[in-house]
C-alpha atoms as a PDB file:
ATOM      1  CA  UNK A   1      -8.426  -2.951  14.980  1.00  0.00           C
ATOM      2  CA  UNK A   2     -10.524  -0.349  14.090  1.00  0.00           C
ATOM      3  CA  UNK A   3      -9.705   2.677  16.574  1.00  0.00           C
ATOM      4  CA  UNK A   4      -9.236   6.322  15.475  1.00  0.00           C
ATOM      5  CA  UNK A   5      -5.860   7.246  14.434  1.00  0.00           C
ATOM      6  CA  UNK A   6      -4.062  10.397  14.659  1.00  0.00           C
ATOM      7  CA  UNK A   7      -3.259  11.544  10.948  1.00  0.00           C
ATOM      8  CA  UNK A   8      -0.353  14.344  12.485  1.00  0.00           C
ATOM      9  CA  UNK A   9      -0.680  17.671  12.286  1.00  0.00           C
ATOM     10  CA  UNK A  10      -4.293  18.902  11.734  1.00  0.00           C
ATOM     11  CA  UNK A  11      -5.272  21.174   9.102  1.00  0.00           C
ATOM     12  CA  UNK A  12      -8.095  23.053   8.133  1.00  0.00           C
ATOM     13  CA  UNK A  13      -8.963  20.382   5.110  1.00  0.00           C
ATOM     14  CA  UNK A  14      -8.086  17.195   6.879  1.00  0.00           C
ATOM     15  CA  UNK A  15     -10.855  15.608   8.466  1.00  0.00           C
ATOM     16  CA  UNK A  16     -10.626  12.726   7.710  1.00  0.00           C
ATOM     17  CA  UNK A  17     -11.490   9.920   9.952  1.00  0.00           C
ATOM     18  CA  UNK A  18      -8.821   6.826   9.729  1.00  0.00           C
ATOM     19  CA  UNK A  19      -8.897   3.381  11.220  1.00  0.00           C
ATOM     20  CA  UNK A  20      -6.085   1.246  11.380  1.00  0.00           C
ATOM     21  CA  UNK A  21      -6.704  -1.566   8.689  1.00  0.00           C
ATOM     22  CA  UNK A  22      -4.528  -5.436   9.992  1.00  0.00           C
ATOM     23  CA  UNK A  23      -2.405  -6.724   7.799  1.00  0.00           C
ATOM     24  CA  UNK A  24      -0.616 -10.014   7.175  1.00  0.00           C
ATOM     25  CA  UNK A  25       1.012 -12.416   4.558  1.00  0.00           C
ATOM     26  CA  UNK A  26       0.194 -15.751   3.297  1.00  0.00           C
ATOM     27  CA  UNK A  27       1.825 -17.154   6.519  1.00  0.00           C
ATOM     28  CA  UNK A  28       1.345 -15.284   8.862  1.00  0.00           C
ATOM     29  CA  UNK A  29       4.890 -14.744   9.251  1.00  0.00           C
ATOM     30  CA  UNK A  30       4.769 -10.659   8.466  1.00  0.00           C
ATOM     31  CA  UNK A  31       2.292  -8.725  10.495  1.00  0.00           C
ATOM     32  CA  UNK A  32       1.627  -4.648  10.011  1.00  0.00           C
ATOM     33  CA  UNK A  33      -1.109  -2.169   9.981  1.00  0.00           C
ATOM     34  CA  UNK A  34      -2.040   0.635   7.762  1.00  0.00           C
ATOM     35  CA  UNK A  35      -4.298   3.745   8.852  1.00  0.00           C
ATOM     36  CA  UNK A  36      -6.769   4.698   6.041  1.00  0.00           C
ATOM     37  CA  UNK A  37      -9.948   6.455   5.962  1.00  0.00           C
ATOM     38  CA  UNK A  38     -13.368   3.743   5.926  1.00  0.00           C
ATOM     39  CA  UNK A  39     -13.486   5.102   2.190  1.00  0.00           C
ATOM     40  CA  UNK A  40     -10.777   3.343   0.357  1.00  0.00           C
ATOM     41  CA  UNK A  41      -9.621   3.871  -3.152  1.00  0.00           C
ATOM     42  CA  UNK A  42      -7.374   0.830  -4.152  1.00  0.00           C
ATOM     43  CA  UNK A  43      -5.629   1.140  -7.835  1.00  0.00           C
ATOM     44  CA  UNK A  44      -5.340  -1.674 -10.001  1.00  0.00           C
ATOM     45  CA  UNK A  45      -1.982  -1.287 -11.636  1.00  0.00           C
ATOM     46  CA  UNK A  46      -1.334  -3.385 -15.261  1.00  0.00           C
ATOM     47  CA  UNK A  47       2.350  -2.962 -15.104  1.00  0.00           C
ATOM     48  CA  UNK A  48       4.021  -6.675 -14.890  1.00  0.00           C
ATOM     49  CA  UNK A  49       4.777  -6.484 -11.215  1.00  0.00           C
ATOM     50  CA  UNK A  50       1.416  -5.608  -9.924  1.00  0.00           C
ATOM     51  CA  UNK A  51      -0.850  -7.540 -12.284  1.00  0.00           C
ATOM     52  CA  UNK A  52       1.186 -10.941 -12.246  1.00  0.00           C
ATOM     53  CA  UNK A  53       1.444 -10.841  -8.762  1.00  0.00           C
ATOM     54  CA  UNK A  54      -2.228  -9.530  -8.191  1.00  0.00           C
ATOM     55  CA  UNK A  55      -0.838  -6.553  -6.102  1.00  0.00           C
ATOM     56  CA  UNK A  56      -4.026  -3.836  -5.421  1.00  0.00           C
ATOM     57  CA  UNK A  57      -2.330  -0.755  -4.138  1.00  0.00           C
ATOM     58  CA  UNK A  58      -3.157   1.342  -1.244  1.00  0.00           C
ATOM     59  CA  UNK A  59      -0.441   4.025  -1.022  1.00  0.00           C
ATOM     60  CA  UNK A  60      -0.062   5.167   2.304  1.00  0.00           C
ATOM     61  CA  UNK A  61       2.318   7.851   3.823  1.00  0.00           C
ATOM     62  CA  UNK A  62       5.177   6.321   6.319  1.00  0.00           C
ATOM     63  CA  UNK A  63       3.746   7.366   9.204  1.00  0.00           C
ATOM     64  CA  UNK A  64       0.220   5.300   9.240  1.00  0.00           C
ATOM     65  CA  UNK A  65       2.472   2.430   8.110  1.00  0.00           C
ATOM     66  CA  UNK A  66       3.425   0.123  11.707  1.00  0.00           C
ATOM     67  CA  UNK A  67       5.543  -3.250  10.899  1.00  0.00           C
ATOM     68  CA  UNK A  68       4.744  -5.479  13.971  1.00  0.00           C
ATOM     69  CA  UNK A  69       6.549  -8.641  12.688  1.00  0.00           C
ATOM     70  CA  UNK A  70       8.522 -10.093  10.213  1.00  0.00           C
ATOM     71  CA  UNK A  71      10.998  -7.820   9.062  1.00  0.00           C
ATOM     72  CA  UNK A  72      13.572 -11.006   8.899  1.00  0.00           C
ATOM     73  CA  UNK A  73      11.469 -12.435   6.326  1.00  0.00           C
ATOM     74  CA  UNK A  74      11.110  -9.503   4.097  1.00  0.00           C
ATOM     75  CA  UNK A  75      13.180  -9.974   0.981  1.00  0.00           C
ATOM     76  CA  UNK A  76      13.980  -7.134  -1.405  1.00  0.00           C
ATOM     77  CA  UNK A  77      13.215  -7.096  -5.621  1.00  0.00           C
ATOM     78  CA  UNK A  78      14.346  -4.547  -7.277  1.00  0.00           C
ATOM     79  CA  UNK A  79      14.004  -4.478 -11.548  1.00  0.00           C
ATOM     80  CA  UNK A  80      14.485  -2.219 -13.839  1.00  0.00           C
ATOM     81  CA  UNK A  81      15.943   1.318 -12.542  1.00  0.00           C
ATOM     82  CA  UNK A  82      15.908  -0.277  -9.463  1.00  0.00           C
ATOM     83  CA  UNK A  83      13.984   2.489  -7.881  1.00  0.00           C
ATOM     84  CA  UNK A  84      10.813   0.320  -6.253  1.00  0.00           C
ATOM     85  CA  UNK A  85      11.978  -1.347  -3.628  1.00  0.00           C
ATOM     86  CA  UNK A  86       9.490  -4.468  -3.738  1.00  0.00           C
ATOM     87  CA  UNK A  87       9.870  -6.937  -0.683  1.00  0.00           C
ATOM     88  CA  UNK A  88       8.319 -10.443  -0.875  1.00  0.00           C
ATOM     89  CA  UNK A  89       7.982 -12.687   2.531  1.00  0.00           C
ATOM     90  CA  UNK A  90      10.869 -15.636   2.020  1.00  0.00           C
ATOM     91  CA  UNK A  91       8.529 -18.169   3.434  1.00  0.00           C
ATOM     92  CA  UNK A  92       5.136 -17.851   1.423  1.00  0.00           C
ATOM     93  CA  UNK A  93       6.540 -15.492  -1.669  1.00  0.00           C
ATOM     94  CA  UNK A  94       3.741 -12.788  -0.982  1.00  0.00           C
ATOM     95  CA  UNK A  95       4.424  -9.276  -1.643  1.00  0.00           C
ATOM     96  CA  UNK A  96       2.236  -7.069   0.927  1.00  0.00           C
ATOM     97  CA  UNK A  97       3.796  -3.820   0.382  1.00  0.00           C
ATOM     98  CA  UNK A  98       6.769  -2.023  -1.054  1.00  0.00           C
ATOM     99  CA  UNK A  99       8.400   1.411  -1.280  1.00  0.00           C
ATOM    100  CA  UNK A 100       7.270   2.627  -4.947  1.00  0.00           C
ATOM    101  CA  UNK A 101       9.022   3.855  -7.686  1.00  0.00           C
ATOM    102  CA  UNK A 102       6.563   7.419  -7.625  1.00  0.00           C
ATOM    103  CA  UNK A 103       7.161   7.879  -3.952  1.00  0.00           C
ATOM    104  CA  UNK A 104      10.280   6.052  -2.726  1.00  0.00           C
ATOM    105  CA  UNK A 105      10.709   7.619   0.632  1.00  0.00           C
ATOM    106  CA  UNK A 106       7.855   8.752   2.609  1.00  0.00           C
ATOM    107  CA  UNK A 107       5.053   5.998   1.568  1.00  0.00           C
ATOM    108  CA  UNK A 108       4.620   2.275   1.398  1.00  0.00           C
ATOM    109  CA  UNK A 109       1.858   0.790  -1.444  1.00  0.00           C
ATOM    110  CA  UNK A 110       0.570  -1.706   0.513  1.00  0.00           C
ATOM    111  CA  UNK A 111      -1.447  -4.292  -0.893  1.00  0.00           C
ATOM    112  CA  UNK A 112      -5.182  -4.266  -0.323  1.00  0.00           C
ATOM    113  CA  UNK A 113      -5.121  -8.237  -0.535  1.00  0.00           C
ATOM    114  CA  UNK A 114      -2.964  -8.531   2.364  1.00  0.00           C
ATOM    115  CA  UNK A 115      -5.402  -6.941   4.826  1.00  0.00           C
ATOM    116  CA  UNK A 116      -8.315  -7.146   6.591  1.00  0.00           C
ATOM    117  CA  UNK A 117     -10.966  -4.675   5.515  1.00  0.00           C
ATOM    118  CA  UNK A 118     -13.447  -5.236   7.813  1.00  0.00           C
ATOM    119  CA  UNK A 119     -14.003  -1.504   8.802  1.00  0.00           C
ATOM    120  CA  UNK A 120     -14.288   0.084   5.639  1.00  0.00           C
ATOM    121  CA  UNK A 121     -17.441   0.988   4.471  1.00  0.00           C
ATOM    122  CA  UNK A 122     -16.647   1.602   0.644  1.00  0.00           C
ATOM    123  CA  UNK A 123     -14.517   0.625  -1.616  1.00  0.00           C
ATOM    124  CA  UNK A 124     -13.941   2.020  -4.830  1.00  0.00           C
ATOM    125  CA  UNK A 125     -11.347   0.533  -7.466  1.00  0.00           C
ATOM    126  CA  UNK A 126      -9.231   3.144 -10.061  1.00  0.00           C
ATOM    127  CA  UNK A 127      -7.241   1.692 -12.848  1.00  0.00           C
ATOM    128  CA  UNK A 128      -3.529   3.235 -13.294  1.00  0.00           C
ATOM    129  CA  UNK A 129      -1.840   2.295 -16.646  1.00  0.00           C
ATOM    130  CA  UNK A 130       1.820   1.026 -14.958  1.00  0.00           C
ATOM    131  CA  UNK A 131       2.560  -0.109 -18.579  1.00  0.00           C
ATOM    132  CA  UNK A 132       2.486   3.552 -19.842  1.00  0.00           C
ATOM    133  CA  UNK A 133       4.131   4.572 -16.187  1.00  0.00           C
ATOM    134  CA  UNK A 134       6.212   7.779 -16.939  1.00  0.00           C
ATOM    135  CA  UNK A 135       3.177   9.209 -18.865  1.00  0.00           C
ATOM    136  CA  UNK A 136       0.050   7.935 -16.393  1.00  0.00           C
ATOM    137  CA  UNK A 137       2.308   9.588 -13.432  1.00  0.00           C
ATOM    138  CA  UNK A 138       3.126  12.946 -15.993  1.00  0.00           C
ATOM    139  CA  UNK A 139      -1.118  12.994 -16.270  1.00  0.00           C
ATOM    140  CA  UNK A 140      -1.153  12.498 -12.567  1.00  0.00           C
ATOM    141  CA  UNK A 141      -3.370   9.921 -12.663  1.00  0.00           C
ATOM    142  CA  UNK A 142      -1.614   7.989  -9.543  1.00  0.00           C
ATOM    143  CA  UNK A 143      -4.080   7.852  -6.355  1.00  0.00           C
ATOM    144  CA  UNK A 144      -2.733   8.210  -2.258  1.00  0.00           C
ATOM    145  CA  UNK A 145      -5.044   6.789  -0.144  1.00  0.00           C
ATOM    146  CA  UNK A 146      -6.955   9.281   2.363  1.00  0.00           C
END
């Protein structure tokens, strides 16, 4: 699926050209799409969540997030303050997005694993230090995805 996407309201320093990026679990069982530019920038977290589980974020705003199937599997994990709201699939255990702890409403950090990148045509990788996670977000050093 690699068709324009609207990014809402227009402004004088968004051009950016998004496709919609297909998505999936292990399974097959959850199904969504994200809307990023062909440019990605995925961060590799080290905090425990994201490196055991592999997780490589793409944080996208709500609106160029679309859940097409699934949502019955999706089962929530929440640690620590209890802020993140991480959601693994009950049948295959994968985790291929979650509402983060920096932007709990509003975005989704989907996991660059769990989709099909096909129509990007670069793809650069920023580390994030999610064991030092009050201080990396003070520094601003957390990335959303154009």
């Amino acid at each position: 699926m690699s068709e324009k996407v609207s990014a809402g309201p227009t402004t004088p320093t968004d051009s950016v050209e998004r496709v919609w990026y297909r998505g999936q679990c292990h399974c097959g069982g959850v199904k969504f799409s994200a809307a990023a530019s062909r440019h990605l920038t995925v961060t590799l977290c080290n905090c425990g969540i994201c490196f055991m589980s592999g997780h490589q974020e793409l944080m996208i705003p709500e609106e160029r997030f679309q859940m097409h199937q699934g949502q019955e599997f999706l089962k929530p994990y929440r640690f620590g303050n209890k802020i993140a709201d991480h959601t693994f699939c009950s049948v295959c255990g994968i985790m291929p997005f979650y509402r983060p702890r920096s932007h709990p409403t509003g975005f989704f950090s989907v996991n660059a694993r769990c989709l099909d990148l096909t129509p990007s045509e670069k793809i650069d990788y920023v580390e994030f230090d999610g064991q030092n996670w009050e201080e990396s977000i003070a520094a601003g050093n957390h990335v959303i995805t154009e």
